[in-house]
Each structure stands twice: as C-alpha cells, then as structure tokens.
PDB file of N, CA and C in Angstrom:
ATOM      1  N   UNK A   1     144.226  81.148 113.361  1.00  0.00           N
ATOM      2  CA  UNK A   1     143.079  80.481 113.966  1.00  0.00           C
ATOM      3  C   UNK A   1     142.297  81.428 114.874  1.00  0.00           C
ATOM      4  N   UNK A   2     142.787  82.477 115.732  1.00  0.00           N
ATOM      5  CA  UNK A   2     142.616  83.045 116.822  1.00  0.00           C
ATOM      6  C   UNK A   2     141.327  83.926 115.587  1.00  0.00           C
ATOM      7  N   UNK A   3     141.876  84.849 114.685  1.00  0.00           N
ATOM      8  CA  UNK A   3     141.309  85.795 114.399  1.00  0.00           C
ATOM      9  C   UNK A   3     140.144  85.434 113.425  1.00  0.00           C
ATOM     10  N   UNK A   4     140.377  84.128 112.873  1.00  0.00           N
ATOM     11  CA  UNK A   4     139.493  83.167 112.378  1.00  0.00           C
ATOM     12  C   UNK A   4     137.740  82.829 113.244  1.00  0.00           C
ATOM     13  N   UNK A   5     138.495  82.135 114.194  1.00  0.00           N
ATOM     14  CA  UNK A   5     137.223  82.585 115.451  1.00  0.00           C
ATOM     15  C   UNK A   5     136.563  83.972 115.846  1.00  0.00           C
ATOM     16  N   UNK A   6     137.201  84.697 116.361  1.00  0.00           N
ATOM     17  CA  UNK A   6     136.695  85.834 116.274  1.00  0.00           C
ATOM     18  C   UNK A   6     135.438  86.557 115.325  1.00  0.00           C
ATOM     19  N   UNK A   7     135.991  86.262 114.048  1.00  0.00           N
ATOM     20  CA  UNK A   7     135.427  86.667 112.273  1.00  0.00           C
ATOM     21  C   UNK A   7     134.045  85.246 113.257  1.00  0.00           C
ATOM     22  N   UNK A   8     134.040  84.330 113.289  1.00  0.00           N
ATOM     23  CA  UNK A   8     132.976  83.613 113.174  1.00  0.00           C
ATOM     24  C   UNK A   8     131.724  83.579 114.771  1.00  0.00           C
ATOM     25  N   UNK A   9     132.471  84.450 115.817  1.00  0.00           N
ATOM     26  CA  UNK A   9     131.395  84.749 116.707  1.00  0.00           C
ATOM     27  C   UNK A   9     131.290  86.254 116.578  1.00  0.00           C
ATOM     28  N   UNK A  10     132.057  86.963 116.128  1.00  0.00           N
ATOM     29  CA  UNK A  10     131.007  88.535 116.464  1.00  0.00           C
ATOM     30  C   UNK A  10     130.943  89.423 114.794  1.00  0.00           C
ATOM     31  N   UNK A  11     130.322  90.074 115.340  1.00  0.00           N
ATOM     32  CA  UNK A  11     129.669  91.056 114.203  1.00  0.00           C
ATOM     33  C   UNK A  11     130.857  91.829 113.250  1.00  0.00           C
ATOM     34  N   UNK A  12     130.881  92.503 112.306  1.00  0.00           N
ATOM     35  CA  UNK A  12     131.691  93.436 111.562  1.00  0.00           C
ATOM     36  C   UNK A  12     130.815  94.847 112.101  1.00  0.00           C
ATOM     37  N   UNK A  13     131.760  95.835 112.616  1.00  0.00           N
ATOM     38  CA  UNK A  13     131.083  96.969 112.410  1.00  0.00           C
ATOM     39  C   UNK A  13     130.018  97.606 111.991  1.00  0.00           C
ATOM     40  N   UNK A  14     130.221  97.740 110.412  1.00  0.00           N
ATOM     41  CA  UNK A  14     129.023  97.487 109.713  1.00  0.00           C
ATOM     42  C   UNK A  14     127.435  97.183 110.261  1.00  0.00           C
ATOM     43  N   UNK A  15     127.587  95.764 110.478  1.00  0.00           N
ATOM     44  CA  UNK A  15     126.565  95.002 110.897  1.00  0.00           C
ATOM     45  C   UNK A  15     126.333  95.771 112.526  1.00  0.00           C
ATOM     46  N   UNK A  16     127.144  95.965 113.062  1.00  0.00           N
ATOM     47  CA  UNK A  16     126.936  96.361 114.665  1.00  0.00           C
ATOM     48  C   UNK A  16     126.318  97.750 114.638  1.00  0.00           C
ATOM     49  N   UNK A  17     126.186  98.458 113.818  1.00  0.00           N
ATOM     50  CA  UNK A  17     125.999  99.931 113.505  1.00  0.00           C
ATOM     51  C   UNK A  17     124.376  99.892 112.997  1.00  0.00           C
ATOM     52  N   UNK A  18     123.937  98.901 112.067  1.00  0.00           N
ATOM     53  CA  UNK A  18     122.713  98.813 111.368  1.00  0.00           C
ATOM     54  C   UNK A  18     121.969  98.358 112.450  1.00  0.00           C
ATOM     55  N   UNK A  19     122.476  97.221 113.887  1.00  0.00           N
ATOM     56  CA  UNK A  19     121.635  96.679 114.421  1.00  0.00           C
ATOM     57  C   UNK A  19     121.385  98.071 115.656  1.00  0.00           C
ATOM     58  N   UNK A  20     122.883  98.408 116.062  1.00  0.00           N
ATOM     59  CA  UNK A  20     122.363  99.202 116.714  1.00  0.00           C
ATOM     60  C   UNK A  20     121.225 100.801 116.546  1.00  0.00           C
ATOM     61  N   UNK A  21     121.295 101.034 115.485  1.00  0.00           N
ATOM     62  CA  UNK A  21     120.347 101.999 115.232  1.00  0.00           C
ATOM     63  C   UNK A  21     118.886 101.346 115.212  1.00  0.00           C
ATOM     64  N   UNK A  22     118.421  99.974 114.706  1.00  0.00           N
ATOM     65  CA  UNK A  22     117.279  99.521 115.111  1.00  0.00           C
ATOM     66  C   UNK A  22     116.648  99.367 116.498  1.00  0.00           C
ATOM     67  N   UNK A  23     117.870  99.373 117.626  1.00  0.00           N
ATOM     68  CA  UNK A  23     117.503  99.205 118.841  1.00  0.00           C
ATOM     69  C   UNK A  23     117.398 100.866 119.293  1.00  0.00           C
ATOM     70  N   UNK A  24     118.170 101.771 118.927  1.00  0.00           N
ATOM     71  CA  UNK A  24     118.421 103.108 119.194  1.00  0.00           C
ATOM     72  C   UNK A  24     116.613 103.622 118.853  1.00  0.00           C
ATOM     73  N   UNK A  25     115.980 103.264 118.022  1.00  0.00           N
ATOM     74  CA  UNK A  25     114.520 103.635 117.754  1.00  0.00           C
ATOM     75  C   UNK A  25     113.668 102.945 118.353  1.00  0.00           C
ATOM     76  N   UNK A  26     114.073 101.936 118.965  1.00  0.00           N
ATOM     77  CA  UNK A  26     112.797 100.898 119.278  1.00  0.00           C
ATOM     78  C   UNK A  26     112.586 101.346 120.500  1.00  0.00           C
ATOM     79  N   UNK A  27     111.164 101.252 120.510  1.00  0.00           N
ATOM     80  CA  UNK A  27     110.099 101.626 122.131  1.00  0.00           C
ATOM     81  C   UNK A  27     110.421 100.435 122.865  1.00  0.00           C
ATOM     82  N   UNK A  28     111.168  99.516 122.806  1.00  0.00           N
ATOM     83  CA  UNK A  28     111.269  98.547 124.138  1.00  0.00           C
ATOM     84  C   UNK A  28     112.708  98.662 124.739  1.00  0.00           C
ATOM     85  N   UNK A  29     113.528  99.471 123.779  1.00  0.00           N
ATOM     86  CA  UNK A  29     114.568 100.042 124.401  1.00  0.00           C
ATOM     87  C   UNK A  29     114.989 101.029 126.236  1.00  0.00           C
ATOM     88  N   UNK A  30     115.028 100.273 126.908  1.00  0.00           N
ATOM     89  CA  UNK A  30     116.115 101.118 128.350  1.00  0.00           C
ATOM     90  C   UNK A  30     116.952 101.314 128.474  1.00  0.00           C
ATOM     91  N   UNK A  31     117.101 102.376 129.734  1.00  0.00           N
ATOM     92  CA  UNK A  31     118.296 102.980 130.013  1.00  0.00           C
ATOM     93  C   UNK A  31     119.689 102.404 130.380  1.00  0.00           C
ATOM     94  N   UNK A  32     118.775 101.535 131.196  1.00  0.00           N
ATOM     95  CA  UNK A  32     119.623 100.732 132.317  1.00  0.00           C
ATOM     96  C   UNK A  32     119.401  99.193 131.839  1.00  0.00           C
ATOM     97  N   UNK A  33     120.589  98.326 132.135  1.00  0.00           N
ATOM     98  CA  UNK A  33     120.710  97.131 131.731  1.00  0.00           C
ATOM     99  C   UNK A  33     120.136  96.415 133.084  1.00  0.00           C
ATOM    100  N   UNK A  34     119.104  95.688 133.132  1.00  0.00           N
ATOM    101  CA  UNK A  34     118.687  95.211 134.680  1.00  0.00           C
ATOM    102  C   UNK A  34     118.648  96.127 135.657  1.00  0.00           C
ATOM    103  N   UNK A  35     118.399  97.610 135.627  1.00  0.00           N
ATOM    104  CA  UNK A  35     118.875  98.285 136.519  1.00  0.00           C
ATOM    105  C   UNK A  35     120.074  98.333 137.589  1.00  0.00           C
ATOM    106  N   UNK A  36     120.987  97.323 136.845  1.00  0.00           N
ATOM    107  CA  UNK A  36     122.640  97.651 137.699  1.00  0.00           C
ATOM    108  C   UNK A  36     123.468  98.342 137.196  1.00  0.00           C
ATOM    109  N   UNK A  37     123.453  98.325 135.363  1.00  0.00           N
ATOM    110  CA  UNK A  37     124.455  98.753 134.440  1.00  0.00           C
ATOM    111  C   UNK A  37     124.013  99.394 134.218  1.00  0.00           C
ATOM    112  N   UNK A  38     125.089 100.428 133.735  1.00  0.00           N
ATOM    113  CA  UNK A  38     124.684 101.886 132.723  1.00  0.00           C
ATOM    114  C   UNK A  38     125.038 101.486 131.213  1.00  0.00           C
ATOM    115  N   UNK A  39     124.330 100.725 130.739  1.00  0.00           N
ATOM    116  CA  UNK A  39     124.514 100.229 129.470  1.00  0.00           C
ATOM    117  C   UNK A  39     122.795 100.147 129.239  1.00  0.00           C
ATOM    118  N   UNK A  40     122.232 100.640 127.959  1.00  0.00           N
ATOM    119  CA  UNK A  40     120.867 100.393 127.132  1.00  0.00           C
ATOM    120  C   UNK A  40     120.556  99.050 126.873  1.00  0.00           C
ATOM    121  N   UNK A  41     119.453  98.559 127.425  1.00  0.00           N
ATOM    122  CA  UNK A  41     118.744  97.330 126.733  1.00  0.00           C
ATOM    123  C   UNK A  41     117.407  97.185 126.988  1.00  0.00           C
ATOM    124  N   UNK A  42     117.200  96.302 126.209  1.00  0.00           N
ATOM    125  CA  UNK A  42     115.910  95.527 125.893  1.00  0.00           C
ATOM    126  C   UNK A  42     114.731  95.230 127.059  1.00  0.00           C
ATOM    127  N   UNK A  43     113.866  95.676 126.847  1.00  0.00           N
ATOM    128  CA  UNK A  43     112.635  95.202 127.770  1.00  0.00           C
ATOM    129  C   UNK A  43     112.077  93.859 127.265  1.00  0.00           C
ATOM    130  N   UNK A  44     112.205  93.383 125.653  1.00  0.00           N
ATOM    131  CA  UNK A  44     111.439  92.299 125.622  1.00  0.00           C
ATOM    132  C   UNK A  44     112.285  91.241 125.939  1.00  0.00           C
ATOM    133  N   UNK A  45     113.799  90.762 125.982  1.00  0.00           N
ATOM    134  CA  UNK A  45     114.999  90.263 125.625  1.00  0.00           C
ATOM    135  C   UNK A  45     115.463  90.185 127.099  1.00  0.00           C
ATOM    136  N   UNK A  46     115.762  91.625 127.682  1.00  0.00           N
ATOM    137  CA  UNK A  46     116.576  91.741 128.854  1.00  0.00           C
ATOM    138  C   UNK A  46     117.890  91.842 128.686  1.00  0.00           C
ATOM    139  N   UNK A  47     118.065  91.721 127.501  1.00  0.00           N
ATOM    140  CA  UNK A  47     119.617  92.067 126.694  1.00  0.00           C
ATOM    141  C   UNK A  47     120.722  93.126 127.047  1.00  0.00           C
ATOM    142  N   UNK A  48     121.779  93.595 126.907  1.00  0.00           N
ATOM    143  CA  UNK A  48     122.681  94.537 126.979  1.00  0.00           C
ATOM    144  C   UNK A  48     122.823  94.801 125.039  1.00  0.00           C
ATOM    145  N   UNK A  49     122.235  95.684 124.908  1.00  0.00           N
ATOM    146  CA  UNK A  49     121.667  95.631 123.538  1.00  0.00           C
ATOM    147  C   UNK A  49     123.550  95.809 122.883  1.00  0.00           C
ATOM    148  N   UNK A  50     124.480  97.085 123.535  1.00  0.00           N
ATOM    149  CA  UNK A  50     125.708  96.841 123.221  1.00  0.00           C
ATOM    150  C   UNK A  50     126.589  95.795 122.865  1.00  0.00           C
ATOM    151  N   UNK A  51     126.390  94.441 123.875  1.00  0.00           N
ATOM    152  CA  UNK A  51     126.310  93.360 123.874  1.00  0.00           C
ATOM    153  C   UNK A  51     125.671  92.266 122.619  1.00  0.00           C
ATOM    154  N   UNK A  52     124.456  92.159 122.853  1.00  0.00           N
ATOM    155  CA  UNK A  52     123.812  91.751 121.795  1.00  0.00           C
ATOM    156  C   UNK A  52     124.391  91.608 120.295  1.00  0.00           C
ATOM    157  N   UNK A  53     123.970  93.315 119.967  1.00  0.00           N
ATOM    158  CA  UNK A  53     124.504  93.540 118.638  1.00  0.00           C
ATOM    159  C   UNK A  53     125.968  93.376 118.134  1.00  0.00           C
ATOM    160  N   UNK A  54     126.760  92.473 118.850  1.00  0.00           N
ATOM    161  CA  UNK A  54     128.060  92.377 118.669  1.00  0.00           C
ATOM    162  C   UNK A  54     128.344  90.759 118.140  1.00  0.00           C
ATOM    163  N   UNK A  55     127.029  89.980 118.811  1.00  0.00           N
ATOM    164  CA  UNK A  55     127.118  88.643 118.733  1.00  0.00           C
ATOM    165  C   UNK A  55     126.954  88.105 117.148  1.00  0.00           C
ATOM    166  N   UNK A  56     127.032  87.445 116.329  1.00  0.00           N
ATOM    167  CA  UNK A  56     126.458  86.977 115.261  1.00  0.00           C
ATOM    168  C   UNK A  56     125.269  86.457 115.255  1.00  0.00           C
ATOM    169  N   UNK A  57     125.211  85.451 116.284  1.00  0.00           N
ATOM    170  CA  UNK A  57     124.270  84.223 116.345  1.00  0.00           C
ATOM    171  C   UNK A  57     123.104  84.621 116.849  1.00  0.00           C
ATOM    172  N   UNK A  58     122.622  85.899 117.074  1.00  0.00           N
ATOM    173  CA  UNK A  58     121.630  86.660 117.871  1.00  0.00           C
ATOM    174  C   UNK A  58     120.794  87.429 117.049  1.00  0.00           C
ATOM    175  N   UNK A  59     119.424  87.636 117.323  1.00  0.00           N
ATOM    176  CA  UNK A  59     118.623  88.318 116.723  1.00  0.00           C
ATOM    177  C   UNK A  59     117.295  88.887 117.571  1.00  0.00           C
ATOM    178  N   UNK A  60     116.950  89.924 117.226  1.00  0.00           N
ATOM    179  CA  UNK A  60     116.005  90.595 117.575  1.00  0.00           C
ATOM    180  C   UNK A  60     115.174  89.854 118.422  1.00  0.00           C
ATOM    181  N   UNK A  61     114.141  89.669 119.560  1.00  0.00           N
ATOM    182  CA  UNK A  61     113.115  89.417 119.636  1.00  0.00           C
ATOM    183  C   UNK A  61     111.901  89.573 119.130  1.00  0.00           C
ATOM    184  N   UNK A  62     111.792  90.808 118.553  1.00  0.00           N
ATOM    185  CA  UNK A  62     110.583  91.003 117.803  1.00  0.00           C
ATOM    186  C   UNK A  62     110.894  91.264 116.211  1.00  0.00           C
ATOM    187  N   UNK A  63     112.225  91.180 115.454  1.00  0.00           N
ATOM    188  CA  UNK A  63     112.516  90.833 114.176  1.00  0.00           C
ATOM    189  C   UNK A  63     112.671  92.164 113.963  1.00  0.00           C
ATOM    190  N   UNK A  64     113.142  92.771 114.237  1.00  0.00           N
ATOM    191  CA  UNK A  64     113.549  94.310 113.549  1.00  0.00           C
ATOM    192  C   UNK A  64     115.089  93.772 113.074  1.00  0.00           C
ATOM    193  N   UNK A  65     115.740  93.123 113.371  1.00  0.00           N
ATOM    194  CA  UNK A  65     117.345  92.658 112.632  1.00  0.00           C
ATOM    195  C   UNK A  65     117.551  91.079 113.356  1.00  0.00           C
TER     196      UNK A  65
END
C-alpha cells in the first residue's frame, strides 16, 4: 500500500528530469526560492521548482510541461 501511494503522488525520474530541464531554460526561473532557500524557482508560480517537478498533480504555469 505504502509504495502504491507513493507511485500515485510523485513523479518517476524520468518525468522529474524532462520537467526539470524545461524549468532549467525558462526565463522565469530564480536562484533563490522566496529569497530564504537556496533551492531554484519560479517567478510566475513562486514554486521550489525541485519540489514542484516531483509532484504528479502539478503543472507548469505557463504550459511548458
């Protein structure tokens, strides 16, 4: 059951790799997560794009994945 769930909220590799290279190019991409974290995200979103791209149920703001 445990690993069942898992498989049905986050991403496969794969998938985490394709999304993250769409964010790795995108001009709304930052350095800083809210400026507290040292983690990359989103200016349109406000996202922890690391984060993000891990979720299933999540998608782009502006439709790049």
């Amino acid at each position: 059951m445990g690993f069942e769930l898992f498989k049905a909220l986050f991403t496969d590799k794969k998938l985490r790799k394709t999304r993250l290279e769409f964010c790795n190019k995108c001009e709304h991409k930052r350095d800083k997560w809210l400026t507290l974290f040292n983690e990359d995200s989103c200016s349109k979103c406000s996202c922890s794009i690391q984060k993000k791209v891990t979720l299933k149920n999540t998608s782009c703001p502006i439709d790049k994945w």
